[in-house]
PDB file of N, CA and C in Angstrom:
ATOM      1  N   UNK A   1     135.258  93.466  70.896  1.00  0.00           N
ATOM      2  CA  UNK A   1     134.226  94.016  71.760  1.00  0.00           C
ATOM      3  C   UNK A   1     134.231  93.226  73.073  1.00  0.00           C
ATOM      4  N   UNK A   2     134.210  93.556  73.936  1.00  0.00           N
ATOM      5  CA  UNK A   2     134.230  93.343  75.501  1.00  0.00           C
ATOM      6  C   UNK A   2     132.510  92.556  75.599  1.00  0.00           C
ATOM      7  N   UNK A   3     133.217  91.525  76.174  1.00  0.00           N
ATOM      8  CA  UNK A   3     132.193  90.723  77.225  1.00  0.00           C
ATOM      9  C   UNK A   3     130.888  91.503  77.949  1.00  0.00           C
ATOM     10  N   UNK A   4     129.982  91.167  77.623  1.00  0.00           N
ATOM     11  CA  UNK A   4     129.071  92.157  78.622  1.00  0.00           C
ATOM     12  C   UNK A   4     128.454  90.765  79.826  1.00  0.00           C
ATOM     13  N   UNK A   5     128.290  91.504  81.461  1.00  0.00           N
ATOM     14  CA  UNK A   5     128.333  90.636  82.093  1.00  0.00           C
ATOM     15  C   UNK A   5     126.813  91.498  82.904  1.00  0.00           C
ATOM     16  N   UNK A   6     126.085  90.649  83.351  1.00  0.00           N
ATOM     17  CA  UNK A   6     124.922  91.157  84.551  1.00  0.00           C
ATOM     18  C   UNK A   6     125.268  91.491  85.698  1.00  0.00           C
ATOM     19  N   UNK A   7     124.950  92.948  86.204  1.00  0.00           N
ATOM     20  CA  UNK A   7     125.608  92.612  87.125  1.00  0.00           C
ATOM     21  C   UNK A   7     124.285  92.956  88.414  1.00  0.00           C
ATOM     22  N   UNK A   8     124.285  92.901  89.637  1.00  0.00           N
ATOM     23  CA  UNK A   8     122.721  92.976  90.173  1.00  0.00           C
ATOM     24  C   UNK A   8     122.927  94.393  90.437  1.00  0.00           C
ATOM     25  N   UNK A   9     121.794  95.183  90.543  1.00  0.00           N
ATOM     26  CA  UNK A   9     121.595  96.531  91.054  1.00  0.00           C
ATOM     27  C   UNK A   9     121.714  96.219  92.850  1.00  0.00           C
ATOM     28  N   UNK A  10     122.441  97.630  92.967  1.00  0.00           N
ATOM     29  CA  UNK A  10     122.868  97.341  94.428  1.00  0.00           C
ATOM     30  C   UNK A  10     121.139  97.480  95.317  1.00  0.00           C
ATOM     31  N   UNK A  11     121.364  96.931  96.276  1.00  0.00           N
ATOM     32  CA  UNK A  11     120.492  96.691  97.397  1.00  0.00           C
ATOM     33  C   UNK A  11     120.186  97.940  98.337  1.00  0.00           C
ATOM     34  N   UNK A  12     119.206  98.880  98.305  1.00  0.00           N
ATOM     35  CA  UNK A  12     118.599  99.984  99.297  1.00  0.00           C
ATOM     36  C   UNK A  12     119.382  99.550 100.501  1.00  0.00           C
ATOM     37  N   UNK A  13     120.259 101.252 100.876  1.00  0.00           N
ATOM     38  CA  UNK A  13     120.867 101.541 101.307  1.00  0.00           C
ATOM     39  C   UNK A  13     120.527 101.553 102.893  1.00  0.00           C
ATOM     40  N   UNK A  14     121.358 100.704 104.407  1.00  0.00           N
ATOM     41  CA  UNK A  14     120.345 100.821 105.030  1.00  0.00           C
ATOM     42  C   UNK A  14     120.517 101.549 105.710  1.00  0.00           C
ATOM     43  N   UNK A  15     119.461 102.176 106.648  1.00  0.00           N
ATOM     44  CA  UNK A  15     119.799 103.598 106.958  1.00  0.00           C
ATOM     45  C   UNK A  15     120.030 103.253 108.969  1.00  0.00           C
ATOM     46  N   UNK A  16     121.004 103.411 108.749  1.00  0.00           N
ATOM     47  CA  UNK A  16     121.548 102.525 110.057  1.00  0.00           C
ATOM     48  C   UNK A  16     121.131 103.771 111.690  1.00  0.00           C
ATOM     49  N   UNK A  17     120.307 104.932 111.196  1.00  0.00           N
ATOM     50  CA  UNK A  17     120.310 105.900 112.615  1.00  0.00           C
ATOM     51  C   UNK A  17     118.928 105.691 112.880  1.00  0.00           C
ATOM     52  N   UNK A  18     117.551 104.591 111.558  1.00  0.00           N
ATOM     53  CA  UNK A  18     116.390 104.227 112.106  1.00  0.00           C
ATOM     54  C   UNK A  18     116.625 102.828 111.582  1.00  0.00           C
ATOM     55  N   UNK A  19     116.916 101.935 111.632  1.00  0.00           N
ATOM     56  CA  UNK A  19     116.839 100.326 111.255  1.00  0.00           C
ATOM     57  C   UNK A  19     115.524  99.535 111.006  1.00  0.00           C
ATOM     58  N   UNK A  20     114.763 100.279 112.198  1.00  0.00           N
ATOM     59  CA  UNK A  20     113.826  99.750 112.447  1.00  0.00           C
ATOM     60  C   UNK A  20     112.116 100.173 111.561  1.00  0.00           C
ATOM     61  N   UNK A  21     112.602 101.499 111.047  1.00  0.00           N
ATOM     62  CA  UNK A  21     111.805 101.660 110.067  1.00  0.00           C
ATOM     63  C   UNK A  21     111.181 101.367 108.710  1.00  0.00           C
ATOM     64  N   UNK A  22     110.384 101.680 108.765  1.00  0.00           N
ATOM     65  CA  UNK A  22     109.668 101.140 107.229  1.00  0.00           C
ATOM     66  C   UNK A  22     110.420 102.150 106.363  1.00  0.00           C
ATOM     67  N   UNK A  23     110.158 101.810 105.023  1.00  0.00           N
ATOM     68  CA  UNK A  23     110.562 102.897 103.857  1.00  0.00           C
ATOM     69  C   UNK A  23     109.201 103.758 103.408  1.00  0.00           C
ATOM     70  N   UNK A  24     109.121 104.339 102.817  1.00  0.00           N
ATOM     71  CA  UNK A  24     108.416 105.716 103.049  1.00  0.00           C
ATOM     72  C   UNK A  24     108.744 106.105 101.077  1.00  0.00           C
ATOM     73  N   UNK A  25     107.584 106.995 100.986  1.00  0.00           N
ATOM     74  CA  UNK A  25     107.725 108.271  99.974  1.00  0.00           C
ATOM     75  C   UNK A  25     107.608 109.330  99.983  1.00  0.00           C
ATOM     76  N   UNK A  26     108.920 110.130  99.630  1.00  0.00           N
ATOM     77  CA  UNK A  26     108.887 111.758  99.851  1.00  0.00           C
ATOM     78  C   UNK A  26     109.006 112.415  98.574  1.00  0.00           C
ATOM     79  N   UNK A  27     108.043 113.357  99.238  1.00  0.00           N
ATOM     80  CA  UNK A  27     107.901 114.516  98.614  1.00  0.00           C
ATOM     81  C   UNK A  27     108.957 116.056  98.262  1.00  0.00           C
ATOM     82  N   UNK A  28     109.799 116.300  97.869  1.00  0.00           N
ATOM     83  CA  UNK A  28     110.627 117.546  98.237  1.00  0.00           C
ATOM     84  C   UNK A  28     109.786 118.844  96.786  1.00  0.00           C
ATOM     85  N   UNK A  29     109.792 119.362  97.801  1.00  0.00           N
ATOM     86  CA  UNK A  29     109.136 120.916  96.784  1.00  0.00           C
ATOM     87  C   UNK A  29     110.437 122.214  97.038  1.00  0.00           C
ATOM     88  N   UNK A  30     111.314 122.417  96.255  1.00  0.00           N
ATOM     89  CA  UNK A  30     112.817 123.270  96.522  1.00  0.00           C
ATOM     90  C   UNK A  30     112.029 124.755  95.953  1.00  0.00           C
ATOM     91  N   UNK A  31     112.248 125.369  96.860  1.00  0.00           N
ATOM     92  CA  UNK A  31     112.420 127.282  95.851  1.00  0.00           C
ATOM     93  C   UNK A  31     113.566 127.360  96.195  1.00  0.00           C
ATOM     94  N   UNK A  32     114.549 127.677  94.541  1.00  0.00           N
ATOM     95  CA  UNK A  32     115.723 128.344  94.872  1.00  0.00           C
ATOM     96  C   UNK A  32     116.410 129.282  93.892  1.00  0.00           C
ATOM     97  N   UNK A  33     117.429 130.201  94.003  1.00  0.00           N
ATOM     98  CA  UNK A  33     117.675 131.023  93.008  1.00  0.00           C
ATOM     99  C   UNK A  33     118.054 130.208  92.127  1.00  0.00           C
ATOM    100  N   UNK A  34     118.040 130.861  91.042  1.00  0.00           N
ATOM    101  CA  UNK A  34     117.928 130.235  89.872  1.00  0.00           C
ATOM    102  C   UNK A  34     120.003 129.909  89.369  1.00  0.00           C
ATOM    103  N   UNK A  35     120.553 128.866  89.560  1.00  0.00           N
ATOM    104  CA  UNK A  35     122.146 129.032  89.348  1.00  0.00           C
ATOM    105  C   UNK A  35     122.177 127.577  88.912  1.00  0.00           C
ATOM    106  N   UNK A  36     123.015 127.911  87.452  1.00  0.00           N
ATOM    107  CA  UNK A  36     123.183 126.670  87.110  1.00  0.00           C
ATOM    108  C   UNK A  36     123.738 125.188  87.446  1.00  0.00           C
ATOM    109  N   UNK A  37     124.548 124.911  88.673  1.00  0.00           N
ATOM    110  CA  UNK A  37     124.683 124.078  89.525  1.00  0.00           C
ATOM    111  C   UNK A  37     123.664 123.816  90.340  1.00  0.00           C
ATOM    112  N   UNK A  38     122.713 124.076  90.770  1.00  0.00           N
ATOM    113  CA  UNK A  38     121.607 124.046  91.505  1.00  0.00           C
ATOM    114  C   UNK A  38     121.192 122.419  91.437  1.00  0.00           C
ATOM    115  N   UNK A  39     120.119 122.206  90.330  1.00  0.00           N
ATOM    116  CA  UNK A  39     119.695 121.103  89.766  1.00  0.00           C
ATOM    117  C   UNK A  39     120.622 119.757  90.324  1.00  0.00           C
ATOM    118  N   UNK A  40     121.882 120.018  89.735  1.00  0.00           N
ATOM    119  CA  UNK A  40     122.989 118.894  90.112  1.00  0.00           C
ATOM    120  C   UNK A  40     123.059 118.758  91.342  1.00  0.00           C
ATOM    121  N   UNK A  41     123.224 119.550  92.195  1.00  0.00           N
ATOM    122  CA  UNK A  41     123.663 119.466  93.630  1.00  0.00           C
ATOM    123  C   UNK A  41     122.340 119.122  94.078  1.00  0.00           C
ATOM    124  N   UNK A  42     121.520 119.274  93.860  1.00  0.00           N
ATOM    125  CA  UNK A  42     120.096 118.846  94.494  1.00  0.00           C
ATOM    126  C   UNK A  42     119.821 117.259  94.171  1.00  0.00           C
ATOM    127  N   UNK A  43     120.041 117.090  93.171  1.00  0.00           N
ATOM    128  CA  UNK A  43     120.220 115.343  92.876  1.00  0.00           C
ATOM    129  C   UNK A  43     121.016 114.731  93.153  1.00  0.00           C
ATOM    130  N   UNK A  44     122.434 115.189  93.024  1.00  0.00           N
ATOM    131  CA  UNK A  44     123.209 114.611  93.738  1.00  0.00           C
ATOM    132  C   UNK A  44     123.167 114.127  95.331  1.00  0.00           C
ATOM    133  N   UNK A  45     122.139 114.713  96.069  1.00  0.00           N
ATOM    134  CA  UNK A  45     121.753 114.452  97.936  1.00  0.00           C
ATOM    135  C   UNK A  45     121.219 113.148  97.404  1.00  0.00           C
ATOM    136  N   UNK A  46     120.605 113.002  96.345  1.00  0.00           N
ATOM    137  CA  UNK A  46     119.437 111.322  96.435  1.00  0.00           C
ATOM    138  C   UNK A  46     120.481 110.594  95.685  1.00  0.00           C
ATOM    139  N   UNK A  47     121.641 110.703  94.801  1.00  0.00           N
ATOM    140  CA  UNK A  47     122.882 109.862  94.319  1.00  0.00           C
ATOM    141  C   UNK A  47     123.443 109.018  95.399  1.00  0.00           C
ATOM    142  N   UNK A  48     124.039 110.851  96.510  1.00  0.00           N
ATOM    143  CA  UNK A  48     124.608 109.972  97.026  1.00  0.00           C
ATOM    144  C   UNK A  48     124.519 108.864  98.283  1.00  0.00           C
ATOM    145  N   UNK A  49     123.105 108.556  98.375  1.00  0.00           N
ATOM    146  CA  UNK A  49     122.531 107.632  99.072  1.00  0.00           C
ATOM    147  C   UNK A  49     122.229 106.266  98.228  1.00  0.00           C
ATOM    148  N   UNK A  50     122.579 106.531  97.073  1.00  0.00           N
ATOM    149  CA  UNK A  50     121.685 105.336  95.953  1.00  0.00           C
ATOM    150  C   UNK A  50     120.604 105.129  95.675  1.00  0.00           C
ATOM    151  N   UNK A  51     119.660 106.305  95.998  1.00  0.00           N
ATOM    152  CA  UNK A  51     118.164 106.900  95.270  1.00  0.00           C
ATOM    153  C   UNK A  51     118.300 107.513  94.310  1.00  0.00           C
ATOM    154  N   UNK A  52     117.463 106.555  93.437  1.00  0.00           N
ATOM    155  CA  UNK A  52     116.637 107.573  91.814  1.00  0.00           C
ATOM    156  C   UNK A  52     115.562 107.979  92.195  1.00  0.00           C
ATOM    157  N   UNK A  53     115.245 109.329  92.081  1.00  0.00           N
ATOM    158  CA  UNK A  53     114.066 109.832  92.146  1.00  0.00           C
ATOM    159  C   UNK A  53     112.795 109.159  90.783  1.00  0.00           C
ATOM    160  N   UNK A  54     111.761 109.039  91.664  1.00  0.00           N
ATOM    161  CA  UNK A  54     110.417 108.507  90.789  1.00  0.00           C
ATOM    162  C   UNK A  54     110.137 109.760  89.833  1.00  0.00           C
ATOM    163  N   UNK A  55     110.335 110.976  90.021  1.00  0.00           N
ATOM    164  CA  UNK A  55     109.361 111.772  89.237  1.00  0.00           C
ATOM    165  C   UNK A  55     110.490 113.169  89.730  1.00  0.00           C
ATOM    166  N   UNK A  56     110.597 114.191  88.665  1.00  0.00           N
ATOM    167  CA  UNK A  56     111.620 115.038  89.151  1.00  0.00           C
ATOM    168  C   UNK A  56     110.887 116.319  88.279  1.00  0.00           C
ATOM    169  N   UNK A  57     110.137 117.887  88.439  1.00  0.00           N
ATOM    170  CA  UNK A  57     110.061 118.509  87.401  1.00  0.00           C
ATOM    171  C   UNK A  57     110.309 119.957  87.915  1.00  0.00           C
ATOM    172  N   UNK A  58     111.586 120.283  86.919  1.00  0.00           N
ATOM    173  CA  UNK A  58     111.630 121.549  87.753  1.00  0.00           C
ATOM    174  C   UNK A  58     111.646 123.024  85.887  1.00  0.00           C
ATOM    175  N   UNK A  59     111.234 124.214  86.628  1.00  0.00           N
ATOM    176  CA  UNK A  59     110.469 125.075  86.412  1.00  0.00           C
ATOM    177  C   UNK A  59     111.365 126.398  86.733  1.00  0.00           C
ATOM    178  N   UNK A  60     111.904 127.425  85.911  1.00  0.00           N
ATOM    179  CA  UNK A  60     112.797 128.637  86.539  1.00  0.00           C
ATOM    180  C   UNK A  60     111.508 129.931  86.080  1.00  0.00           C
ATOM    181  N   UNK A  61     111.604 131.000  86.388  1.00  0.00           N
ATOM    182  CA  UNK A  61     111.339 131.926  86.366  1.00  0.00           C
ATOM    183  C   UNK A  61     111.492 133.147  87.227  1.00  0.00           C
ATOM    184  N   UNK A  62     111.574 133.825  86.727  1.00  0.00           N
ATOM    185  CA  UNK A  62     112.227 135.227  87.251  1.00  0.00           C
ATOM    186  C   UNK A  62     113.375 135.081  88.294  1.00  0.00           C
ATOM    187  N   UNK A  63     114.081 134.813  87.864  1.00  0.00           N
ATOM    188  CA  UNK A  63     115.680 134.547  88.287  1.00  0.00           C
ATOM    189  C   UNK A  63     115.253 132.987  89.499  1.00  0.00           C
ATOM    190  N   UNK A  64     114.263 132.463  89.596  1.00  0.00           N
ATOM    191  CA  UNK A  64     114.232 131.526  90.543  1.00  0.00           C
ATOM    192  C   UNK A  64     113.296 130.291  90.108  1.00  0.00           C
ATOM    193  N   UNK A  65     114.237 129.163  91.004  1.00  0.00           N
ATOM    194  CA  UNK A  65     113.844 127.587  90.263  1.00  0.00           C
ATOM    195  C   UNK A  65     113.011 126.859  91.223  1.00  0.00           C
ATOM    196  N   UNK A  66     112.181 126.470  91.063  1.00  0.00           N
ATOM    197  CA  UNK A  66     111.417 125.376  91.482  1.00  0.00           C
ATOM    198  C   UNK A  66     111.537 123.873  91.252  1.00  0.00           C
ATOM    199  N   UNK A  67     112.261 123.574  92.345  1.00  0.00           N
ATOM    200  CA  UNK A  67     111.942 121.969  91.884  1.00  0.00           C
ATOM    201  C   UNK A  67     111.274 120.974  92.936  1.00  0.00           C
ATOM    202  N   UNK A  68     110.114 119.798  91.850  1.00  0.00           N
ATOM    203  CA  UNK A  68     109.711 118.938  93.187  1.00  0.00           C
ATOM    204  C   UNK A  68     110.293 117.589  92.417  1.00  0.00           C
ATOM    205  N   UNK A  69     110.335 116.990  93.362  1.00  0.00           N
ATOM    206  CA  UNK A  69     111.145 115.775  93.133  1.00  0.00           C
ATOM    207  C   UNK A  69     110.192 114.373  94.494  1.00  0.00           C
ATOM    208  N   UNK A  70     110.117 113.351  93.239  1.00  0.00           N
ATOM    209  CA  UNK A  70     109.332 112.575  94.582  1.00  0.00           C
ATOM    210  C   UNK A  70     110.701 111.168  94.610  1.00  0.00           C
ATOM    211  N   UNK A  71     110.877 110.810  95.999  1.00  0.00           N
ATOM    212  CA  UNK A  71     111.468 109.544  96.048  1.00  0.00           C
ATOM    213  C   UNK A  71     111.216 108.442  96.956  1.00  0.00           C
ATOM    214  N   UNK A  72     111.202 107.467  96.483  1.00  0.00           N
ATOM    215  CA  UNK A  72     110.799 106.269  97.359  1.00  0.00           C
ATOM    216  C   UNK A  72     111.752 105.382  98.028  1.00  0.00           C
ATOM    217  N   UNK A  73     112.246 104.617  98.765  1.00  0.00           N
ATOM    218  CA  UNK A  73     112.896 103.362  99.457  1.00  0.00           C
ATOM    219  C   UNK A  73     113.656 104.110 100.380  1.00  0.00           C
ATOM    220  N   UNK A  74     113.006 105.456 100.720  1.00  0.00           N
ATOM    221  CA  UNK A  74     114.052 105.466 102.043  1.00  0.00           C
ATOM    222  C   UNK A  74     113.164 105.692 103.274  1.00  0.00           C
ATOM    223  N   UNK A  75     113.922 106.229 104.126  1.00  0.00           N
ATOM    224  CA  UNK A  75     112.829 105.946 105.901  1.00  0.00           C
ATOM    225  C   UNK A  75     113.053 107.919 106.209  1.00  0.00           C
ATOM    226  N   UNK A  76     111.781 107.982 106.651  1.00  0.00           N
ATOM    227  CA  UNK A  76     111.084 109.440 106.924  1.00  0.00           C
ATOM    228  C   UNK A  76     112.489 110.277 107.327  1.00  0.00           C
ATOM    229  N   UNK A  77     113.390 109.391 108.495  1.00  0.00           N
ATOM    230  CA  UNK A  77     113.974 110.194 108.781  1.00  0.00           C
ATOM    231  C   UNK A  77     115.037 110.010 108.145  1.00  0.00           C
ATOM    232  N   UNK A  78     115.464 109.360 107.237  1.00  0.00           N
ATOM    233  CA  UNK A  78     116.776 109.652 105.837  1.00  0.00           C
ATOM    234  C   UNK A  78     116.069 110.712 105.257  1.00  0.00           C
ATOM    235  N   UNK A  79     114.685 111.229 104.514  1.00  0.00           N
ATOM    236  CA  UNK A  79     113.965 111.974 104.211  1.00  0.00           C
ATOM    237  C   UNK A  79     114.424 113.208 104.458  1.00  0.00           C
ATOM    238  N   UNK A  80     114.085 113.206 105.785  1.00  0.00           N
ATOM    239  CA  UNK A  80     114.292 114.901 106.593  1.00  0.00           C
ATOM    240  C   UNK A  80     115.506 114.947 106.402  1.00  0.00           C
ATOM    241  N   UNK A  81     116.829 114.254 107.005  1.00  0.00           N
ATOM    242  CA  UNK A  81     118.276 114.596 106.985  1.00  0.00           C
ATOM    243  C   UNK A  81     118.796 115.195 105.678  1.00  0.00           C
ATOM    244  N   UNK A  82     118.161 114.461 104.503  1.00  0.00           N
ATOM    245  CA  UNK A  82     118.468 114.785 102.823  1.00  0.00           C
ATOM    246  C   UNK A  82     117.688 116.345 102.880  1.00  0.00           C
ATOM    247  N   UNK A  83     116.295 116.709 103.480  1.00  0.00           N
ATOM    248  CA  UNK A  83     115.628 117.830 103.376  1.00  0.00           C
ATOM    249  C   UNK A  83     116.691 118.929 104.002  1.00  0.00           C
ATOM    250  N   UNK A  84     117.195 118.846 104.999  1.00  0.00           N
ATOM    251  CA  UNK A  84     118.224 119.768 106.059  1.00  0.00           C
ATOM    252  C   UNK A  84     119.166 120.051 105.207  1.00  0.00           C
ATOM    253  N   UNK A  85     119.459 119.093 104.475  1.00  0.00           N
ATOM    254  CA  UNK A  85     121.073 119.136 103.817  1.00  0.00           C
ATOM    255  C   UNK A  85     120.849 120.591 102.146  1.00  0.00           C
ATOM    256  N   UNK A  86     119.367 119.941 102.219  1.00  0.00           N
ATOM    257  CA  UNK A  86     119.001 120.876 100.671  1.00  0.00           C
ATOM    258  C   UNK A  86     118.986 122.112 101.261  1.00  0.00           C
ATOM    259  N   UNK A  87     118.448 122.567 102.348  1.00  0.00           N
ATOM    260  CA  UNK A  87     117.890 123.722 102.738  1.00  0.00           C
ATOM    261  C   UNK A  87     119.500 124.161 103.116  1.00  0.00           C
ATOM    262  N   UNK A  88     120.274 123.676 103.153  1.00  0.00           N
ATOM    263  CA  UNK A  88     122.058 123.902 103.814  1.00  0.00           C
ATOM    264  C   UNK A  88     122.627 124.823 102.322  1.00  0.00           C
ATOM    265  N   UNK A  89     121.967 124.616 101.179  1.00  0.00           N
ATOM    266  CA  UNK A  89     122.709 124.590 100.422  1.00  0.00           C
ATOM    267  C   UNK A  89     122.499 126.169  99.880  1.00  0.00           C
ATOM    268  N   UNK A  90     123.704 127.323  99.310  1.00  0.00           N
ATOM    269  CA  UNK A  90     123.543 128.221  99.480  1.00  0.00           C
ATOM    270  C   UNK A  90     122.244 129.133  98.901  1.00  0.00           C
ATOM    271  N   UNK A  91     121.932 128.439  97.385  1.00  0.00           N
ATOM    272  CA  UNK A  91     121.086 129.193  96.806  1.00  0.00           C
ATOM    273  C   UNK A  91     119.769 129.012  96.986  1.00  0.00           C
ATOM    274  N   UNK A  92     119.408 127.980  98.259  1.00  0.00           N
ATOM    275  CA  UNK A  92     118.078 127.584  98.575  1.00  0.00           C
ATOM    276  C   UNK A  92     117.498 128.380  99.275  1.00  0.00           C
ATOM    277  N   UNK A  93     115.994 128.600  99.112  1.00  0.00           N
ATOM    278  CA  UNK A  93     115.500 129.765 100.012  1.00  0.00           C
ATOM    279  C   UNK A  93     114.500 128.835 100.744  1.00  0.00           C
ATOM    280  N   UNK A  94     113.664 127.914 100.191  1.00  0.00           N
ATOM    281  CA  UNK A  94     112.827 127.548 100.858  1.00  0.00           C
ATOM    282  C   UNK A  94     112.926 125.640 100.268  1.00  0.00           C
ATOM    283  N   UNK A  95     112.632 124.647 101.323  1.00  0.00           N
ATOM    284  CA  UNK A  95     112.143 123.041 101.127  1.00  0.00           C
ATOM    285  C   UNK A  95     111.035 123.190 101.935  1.00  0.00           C
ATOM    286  N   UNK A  96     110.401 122.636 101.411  1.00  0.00           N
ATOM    287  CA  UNK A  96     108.798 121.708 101.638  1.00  0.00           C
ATOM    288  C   UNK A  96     109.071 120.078 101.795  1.00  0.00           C
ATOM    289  N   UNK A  97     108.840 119.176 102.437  1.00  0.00           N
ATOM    290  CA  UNK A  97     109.178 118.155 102.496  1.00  0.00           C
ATOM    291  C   UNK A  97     107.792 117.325 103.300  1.00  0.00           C
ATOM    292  N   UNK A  98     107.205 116.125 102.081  1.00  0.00           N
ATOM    293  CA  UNK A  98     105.856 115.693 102.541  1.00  0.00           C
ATOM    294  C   UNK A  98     106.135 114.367 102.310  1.00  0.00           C
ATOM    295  N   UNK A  99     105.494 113.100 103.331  1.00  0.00           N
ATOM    296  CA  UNK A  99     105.371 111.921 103.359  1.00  0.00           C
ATOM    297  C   UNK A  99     104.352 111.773 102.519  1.00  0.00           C
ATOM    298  N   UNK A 100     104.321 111.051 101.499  1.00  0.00           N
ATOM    299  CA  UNK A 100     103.343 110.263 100.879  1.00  0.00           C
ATOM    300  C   UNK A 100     103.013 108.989 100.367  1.00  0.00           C
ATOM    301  N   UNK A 101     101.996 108.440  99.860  1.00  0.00           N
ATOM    302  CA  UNK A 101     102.235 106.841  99.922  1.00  0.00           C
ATOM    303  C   UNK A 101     102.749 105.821 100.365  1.00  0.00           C
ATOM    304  N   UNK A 102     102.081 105.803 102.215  1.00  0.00           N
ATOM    305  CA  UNK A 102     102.395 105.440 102.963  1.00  0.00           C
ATOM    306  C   UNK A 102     101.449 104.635 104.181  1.00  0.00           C
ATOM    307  N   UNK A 103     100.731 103.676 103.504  1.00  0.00           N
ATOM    308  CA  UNK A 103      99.266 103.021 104.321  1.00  0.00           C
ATOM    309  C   UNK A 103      99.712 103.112 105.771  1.00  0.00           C
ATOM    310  N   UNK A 104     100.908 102.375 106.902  1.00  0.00           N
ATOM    311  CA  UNK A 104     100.942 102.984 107.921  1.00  0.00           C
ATOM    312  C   UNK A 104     101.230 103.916 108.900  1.00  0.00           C
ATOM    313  N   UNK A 105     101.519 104.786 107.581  1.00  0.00           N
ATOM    314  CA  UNK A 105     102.194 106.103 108.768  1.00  0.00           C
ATOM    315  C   UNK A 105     101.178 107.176 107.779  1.00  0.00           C
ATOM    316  N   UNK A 106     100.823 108.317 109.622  1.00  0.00           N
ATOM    317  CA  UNK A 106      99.956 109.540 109.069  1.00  0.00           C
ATOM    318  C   UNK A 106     100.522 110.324 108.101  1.00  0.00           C
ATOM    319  N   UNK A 107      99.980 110.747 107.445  1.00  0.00           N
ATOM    320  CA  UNK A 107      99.979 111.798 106.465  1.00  0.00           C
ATOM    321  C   UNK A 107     100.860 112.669 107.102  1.00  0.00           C
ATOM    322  N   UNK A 108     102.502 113.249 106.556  1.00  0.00           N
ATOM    323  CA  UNK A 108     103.577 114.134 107.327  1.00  0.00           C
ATOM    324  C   UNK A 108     103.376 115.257 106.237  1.00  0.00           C
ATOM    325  N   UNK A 109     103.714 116.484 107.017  1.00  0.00           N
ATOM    326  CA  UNK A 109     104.528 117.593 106.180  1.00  0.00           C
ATOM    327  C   UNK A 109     105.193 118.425 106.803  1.00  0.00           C
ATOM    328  N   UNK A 110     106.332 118.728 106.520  1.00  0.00           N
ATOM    329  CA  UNK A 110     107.652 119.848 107.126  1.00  0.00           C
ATOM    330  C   UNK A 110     107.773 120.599 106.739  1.00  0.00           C
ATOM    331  N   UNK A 111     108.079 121.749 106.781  1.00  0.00           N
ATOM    332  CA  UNK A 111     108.386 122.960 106.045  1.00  0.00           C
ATOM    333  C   UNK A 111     109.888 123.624 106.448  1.00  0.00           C
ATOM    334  N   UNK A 112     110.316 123.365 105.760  1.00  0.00           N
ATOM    335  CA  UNK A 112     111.801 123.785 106.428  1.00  0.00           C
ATOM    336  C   UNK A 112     112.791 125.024 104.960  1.00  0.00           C
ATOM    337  N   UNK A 113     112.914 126.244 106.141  1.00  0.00           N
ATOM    338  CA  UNK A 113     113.078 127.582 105.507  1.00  0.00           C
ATOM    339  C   UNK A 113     114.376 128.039 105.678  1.00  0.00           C
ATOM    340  N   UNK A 114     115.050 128.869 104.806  1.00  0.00           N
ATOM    341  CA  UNK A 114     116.525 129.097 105.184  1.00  0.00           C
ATOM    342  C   UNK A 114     116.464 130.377 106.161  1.00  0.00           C
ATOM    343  N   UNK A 115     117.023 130.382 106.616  1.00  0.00           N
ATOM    344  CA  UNK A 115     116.911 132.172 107.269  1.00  0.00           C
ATOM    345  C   UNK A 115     117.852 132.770 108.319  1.00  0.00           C
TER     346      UNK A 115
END
């Protein structure tokens, strides 16, 4: 049996187009048709930054999926860029995208629609 070794969890990713920002918690609320790649490709946007989402619950009905997903340690505007990229994606119809738990910054919300 192989050695098991510690190894550290990598270090929040930094988001080098705001430096200067705080980290933030977002909100994403997805309507999208309902296709079984969906889910994956939607998690995969917070992978491939090195975000685990805090809380993820998604919901299908009548051919269409709902998912909200909350994530923390990144900056408003890594947020939005990950929101653009979901709404890019073919079977998405609608992102909602809300700042929350965030003592110095106002209360945000975006709404960003495919069309």
């Amino acid at each position: 049996m192989p050695n098991l070794e510690a190894v550290a969890a990598p270090e929040l990713r930094p988001d080098t187009w705001s430096p200067a920002t705080t980290s933030c918690c977002a909100r994403y609320q997805v309507l999208a048709e309902a296709e079984p790649a969906l889910l994956c490709q939607v998690l995969n946007l917070f992978a491939m930054q090195y975000l685990t989402p805090q809380n993820a619950i998604v919901s299908r009905q009548d051919g269409l999926m709902a998912i909200d997903v909350t994530v923390d340690g990144l900056s408003w505007h890594r947020a939005q860029v990950i929101g653009e990229k979901m709404r890019n994606l073919i079977d998405v119809c609608s992102v909602e995208l809300e700042q929350i738990h965030t003592p110095q910054a106002a209360h945000q919300h975006v709404a960003l629609v495919a069309g």
